[in-house]
Protein backbone atom coordinates (compact mmCIF):
# COMPACT_ATOMS: atom_id res chain seq x y z
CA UNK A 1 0.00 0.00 0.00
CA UNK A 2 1.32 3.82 -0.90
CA UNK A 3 0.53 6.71 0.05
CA UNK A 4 -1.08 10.14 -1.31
CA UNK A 5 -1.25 13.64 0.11
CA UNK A 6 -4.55 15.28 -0.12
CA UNK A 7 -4.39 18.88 -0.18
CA UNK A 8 -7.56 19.51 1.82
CA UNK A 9 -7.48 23.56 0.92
CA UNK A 10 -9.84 24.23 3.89
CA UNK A 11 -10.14 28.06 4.62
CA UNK A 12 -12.23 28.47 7.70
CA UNK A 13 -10.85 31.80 7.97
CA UNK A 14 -11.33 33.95 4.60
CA UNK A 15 -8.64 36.46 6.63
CA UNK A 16 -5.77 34.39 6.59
CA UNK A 17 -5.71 35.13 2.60
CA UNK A 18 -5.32 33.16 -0.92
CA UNK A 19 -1.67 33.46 -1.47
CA UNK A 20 -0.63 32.31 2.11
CA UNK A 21 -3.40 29.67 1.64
CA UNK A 22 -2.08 27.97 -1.79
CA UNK A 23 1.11 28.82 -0.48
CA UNK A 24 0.88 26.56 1.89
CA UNK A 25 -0.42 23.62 0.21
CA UNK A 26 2.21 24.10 -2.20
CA UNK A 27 4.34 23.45 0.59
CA UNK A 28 2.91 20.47 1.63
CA UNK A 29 3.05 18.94 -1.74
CA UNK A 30 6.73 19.67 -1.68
CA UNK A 31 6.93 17.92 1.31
CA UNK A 32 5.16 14.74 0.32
CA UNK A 33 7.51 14.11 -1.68
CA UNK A 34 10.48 14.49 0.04
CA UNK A 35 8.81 12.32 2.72
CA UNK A 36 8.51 9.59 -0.46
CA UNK A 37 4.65 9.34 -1.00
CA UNK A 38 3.42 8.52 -4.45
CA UNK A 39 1.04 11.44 -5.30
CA UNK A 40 -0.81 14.30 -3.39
CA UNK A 41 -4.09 14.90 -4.74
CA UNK A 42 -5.90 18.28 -5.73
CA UNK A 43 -9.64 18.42 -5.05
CA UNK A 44 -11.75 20.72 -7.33
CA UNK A 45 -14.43 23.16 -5.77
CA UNK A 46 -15.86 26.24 -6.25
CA UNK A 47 -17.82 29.59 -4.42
CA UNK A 48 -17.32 27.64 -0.90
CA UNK A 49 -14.14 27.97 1.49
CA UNK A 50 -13.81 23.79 1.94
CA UNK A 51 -11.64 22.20 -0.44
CA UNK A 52 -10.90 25.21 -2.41
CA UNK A 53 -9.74 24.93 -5.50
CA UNK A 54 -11.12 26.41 -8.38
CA UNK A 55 -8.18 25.04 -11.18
CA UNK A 56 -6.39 21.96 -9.70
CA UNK A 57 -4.80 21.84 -13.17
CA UNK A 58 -3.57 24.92 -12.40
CA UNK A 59 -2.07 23.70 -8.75
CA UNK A 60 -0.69 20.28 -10.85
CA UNK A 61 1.81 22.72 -13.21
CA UNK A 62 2.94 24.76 -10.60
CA UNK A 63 3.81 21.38 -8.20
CA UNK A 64 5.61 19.85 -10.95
CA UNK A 65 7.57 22.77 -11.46
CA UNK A 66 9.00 22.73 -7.85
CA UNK A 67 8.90 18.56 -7.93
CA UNK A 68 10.30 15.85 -9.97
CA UNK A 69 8.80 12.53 -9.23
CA UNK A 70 5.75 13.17 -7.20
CA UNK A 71 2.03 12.18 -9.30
CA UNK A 72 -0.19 14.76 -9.35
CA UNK A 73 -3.71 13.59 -9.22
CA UNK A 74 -6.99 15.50 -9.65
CA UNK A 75 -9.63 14.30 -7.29
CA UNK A 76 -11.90 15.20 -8.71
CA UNK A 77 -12.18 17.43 -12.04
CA UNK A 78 -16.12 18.18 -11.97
CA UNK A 79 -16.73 17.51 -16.10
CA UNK A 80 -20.52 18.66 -15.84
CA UNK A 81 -19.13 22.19 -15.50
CA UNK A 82 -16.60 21.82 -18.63
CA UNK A 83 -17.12 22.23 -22.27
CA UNK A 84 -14.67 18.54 -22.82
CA UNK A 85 -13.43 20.73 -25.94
CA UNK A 86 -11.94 22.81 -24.17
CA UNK A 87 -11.32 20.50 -21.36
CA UNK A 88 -9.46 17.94 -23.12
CA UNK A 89 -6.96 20.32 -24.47
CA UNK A 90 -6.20 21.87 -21.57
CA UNK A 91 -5.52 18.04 -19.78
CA UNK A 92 -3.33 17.39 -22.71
CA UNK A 93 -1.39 20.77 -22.06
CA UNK A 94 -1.37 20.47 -18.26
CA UNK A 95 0.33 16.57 -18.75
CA UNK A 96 2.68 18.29 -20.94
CA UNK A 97 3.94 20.32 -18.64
CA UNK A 98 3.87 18.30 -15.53
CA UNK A 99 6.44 15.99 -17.45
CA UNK A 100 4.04 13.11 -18.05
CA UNK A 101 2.83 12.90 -13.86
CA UNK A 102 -0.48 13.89 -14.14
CA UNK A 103 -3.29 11.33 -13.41
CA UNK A 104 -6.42 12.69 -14.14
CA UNK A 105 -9.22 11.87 -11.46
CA UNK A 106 -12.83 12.72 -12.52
CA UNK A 107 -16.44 12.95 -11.37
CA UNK A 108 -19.93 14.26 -11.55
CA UNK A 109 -19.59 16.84 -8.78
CA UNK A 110 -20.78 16.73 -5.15
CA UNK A 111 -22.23 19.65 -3.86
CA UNK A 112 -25.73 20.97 -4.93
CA UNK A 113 -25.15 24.31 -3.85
CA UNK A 114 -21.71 24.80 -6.07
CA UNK A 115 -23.55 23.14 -8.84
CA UNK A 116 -26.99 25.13 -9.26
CA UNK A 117 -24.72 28.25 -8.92
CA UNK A 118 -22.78 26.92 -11.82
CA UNK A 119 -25.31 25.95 -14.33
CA UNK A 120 -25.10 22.44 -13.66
CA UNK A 121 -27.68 20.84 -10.87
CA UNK A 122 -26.76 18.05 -9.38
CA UNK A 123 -30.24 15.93 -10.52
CA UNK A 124 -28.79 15.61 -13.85
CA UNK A 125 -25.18 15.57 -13.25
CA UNK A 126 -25.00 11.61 -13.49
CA UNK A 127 -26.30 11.84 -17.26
CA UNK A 128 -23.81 15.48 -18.25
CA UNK A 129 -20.82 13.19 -16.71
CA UNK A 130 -21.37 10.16 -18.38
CA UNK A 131 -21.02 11.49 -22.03
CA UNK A 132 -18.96 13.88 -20.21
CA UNK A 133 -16.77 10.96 -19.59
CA UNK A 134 -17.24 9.60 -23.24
CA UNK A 135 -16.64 12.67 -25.21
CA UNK A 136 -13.49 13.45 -23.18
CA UNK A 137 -12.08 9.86 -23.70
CA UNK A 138 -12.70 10.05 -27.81
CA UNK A 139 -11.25 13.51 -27.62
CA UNK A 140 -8.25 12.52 -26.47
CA UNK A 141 -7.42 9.17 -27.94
CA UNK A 142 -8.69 9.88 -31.28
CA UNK A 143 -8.68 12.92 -34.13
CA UNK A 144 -11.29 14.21 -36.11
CA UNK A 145 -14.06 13.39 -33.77
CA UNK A 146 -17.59 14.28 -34.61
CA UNK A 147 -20.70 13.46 -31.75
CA UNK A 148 -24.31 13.59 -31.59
CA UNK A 149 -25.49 13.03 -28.06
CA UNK A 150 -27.84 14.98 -25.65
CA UNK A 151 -24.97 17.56 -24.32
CA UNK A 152 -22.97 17.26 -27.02
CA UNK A 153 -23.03 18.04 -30.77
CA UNK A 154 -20.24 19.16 -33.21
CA UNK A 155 -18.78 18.37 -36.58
CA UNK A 156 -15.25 16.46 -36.54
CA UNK A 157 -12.37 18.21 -34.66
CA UNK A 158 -8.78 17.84 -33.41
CA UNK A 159 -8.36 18.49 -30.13
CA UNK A 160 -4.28 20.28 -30.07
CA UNK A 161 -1.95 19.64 -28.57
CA UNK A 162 -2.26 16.27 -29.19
CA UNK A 163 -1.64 14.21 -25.39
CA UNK A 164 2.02 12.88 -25.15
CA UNK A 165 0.54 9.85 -23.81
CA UNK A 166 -2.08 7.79 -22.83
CA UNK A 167 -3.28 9.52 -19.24
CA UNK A 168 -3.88 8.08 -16.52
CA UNK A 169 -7.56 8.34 -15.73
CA UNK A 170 -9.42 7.56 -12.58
CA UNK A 171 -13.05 7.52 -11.42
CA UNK A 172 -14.70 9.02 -8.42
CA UNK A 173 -17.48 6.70 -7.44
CA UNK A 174 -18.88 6.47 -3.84
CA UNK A 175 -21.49 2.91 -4.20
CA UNK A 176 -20.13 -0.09 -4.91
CA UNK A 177 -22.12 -0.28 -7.94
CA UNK A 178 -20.50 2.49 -9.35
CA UNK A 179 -17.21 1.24 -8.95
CA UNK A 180 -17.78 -2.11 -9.76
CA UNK A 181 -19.07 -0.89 -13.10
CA UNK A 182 -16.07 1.32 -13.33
CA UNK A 183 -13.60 -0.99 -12.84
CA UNK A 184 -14.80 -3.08 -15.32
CA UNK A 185 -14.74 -0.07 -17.85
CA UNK A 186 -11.58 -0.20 -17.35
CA UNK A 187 -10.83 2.91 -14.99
CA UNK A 188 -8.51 2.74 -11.49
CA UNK A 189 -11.09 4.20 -9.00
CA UNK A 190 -10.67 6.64 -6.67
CA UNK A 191 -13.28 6.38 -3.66
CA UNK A 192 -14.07 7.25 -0.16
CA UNK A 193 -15.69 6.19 2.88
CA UNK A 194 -15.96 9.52 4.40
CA UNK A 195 -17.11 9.47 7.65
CA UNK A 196 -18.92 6.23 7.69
CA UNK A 197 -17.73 2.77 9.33
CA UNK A 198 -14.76 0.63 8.50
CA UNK A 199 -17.41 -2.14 7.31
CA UNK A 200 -19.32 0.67 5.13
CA UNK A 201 -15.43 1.26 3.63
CA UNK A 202 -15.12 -2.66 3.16
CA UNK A 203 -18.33 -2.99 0.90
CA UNK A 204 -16.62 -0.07 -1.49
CA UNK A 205 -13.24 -2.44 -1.48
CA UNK A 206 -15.39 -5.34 -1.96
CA UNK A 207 -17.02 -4.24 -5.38
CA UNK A 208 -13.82 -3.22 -6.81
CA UNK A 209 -11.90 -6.40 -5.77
CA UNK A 210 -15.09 -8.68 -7.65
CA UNK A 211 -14.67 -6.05 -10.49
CA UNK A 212 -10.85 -6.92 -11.10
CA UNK A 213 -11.85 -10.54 -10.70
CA UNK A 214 -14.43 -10.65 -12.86
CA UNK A 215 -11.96 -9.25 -15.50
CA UNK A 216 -8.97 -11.75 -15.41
CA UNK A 217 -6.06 -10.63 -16.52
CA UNK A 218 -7.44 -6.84 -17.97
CA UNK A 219 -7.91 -6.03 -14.67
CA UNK A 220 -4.71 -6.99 -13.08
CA UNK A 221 -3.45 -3.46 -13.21
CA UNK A 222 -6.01 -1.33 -12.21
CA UNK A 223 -5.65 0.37 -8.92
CA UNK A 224 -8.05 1.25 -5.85
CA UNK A 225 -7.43 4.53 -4.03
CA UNK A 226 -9.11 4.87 -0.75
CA UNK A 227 -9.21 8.59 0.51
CA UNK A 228 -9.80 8.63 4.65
CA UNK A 229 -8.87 11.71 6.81
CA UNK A 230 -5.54 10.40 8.30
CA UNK A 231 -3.52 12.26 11.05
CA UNK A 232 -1.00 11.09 13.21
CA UNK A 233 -0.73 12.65 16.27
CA UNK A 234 1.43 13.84 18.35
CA UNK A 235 0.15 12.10 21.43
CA UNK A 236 -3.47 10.90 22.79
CA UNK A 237 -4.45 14.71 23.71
CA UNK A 238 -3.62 16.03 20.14
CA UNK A 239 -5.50 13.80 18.73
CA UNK A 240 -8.60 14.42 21.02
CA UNK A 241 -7.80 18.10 19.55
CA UNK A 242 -8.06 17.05 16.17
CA UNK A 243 -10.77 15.05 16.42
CA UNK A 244 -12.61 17.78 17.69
CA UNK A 245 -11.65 20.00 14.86
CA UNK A 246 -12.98 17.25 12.86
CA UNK A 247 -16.06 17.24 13.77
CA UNK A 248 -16.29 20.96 13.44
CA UNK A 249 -14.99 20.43 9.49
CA UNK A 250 -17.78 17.66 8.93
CA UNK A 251 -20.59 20.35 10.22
CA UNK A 252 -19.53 22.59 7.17
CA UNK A 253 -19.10 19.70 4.96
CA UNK A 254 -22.85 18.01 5.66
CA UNK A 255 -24.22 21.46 4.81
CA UNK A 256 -22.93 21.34 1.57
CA UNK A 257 -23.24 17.41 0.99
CA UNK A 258 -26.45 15.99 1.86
CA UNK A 259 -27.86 19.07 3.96
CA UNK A 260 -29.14 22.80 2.77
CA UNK A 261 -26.26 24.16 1.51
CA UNK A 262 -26.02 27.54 3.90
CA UNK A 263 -23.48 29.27 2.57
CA UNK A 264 -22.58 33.45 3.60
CA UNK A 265 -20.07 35.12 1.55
CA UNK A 266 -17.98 32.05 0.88
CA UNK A 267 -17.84 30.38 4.29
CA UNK A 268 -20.40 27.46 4.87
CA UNK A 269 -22.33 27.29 8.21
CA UNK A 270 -21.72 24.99 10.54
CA UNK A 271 -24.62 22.55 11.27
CA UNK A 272 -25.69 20.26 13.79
CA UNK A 273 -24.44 16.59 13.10
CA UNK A 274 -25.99 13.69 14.35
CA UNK A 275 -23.31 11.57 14.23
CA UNK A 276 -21.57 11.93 17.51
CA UNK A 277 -18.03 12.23 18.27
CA UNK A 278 -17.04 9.14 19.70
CA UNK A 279 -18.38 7.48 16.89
CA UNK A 280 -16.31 9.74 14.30
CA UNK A 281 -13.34 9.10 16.29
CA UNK A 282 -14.08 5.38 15.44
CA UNK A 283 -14.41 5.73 11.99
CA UNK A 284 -11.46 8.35 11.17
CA UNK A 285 -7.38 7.67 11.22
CA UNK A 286 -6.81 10.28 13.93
CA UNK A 287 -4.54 8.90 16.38
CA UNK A 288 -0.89 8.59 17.38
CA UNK A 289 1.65 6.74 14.77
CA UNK A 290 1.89 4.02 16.97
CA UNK A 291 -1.88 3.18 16.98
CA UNK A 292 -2.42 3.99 13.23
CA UNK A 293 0.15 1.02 12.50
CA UNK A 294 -2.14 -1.26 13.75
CA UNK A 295 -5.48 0.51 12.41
CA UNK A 296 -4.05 0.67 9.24
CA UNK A 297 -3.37 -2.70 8.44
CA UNK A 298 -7.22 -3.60 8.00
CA UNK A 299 -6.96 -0.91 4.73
CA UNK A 300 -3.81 -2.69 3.29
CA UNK A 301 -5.64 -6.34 3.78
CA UNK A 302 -8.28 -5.02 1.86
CA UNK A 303 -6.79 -4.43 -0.99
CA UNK A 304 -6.05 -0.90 -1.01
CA UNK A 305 -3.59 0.04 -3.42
CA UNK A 306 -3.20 3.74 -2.56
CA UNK A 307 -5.01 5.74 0.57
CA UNK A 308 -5.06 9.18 0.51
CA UNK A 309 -4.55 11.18 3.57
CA UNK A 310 -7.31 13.98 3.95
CA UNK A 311 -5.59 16.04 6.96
CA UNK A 312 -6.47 19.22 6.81
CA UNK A 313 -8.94 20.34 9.31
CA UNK A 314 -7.89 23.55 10.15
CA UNK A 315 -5.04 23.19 12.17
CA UNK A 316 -1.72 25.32 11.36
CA UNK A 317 0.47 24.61 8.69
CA UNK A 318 3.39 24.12 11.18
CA UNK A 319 1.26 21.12 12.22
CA UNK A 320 0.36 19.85 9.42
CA UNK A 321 3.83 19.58 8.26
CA UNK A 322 5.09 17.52 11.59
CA UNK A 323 1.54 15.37 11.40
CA UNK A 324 3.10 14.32 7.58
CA UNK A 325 6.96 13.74 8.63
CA UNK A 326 5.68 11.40 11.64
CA UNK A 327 3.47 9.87 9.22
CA UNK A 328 6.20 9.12 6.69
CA UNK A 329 9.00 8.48 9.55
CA UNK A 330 6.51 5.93 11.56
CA UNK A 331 3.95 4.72 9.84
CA UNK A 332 4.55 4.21 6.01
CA UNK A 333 7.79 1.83 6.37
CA UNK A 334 5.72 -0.22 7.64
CA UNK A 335 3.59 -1.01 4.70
CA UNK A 336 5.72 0.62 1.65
CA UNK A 337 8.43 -0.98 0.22
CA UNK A 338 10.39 2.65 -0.60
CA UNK A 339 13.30 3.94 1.90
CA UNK A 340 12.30 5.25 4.79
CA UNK A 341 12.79 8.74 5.15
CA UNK A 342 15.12 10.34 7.12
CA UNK A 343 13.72 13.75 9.63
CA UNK A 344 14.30 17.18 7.64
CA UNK A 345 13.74 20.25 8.37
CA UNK A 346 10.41 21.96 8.38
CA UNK A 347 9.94 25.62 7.22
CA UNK A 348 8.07 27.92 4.69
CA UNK A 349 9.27 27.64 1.11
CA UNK A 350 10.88 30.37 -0.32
């Protein structure tokens, strides 16, 4: 199992400012991959300060500028709220000039307040993303594509520049059905549990595993990524901290996810949850190293390729840099076959 930095661009306070804020989680990508983790991973959303980030193309060029071996992964470009003309040229450009490291994650979109705003509700979201999904695919494998569908409709075209090579595509999906009919498509997946149980996480593992089984040897090399906010703590009492500032986090994010979507000059409300604490604590990777050894080792048995560590909840960025180093110094030897890395030192880039 390997490991993948999310950069969780949560803003709770506007204040603190855009530059420091990308600033920041530039610095954190810089740091994955000194620590030796395989990708960090760039959400995509918009008009809301939670996972900010209106162009993670954008972020991918200007990480692979600073990095050399580190993937960058989208997770997830929204194609319901792309023209894939335009789209698929600008992937093609964006691979270009991240040197052949970008894998491009993709979805329908998530949040029904981001998406009526943008001219693209959620209730028909599934249908735009699946020939979404198609006409992007044609687009870049193919020239001189023409397509009559119910979004799309042009006359044959070339989409330029023309992709280097084949990239790497994966597919957000959140039911096992989804990915199970994903994976047999052909597409790595990239899912998460959320907040829900560690047996709700095993039923999403489970329909990809009978996917790549079902498939024989076309399967062999697809790849499950399992995204789980992951912090390791200092010690038991920073980790009751962090727990607490995930549950504050996870009031914002139901608002926007399955609740009303209350949302005041950027910054989403905070709700009540009914989910209580204890029971997040349960389902979430917030703990010391030495505990998240032996939590972690149900996620590898299942068959999960890559997780990626959602960590940002608000805390400094001084503490989310020592939460990654004593992940990467205690916890990933133990399941990744790579060097472990040595302690650097932490400071602002630049």
């Amino acid at each position: 199992m390997e490991f993948n930095q999310f950069l969780t661009s949560y803003l709770p306070d506007p204040g603190y400012g855009g530059k420091r804020h990308f600033d920041d989680l530039v610095e954190q990508a810089l740091l994955a991959e000194q620590l030796g983790f395989r990708a960090v991973s760039l959400p995509e959303h918009h008009l809301i300060n939670l996972l900010l980030m209106p162009s993670p193309l954008q972020m991918a060029v200007k990480i692979a500028a600073l990095t050399r071996h580190v993937e960058l992964v989208t997770a997830v470009a929204v194609l319901p709220l792309r023209d894939m003309r335009v789209f698929a040229g600008e992937v093609a450009q964006a691979d270009i000039l991240c040197d052949g490291r970008l894998v491009l994650g993709v979805g329908r979109g998530a949040f029904a307040y981001e998406m009526a705003r943008l001219g693209a509700p959620i209730e028909t979201s599934r249908e735009r993303f699946d020939e979404s999904l198609d006409v992007l695919k044609a687009l870049l494998e193919h020239e001189e594509v023409s397509w009559s569908g119910e979004y799309y409709n042009f006359e044959p075209l070339t989409i330029m520049p023309r992709p280097m090579r084949p990239i790497p595509m994966m597919i957000a999906a959140m039911k096992p059905e989804s990915i199970y009919h994903s994976a047999k498509r052909g597409f790595h997946i990239q899912t998460t549990a959320l907040q829900s149980t560690l047996e709700s996480m095993l039923t999403l593992t489970d329909a990809f595993r009978a996917a790549k089984q079902d498939m024989g040897d076309a399967g062999r090399h697809l790849r499950l990524a399992m995204q789980r906010v992951t912090y390791a703590a200092r010690d038991e009492a920073d980790a009751k901290a962090k727990l607490q500032s995930a549950y504050e986090y996870y009031k914002r994010f139901d608002n926007v996810f399955t609740g009303p979507g209350e949302v005041s000059h950027g910054c989403i409300a905070p709700l009540p949850r009914k989910q209580s604490m204890e029971e997040l604590g349960r389902n979430l990777l917030i703990c010391p190293a030495s505990e998240m050894v032996d939590r972690l080792g149900v996620y590898q048995d299942a068959g999960i390729d890559e997780l990626i560590l959602s960590s940002g909840m608000g805390q400094s960025q001084q503490e989310s840099l020592e939460a990654m180093e004593r992940f990467a110094t205690e916890v990933l030897p133990h399941f990744c076959t790579r060097t472990a890395p040595q302690p650097i030192a932490l400071g602002r880039v630049g």
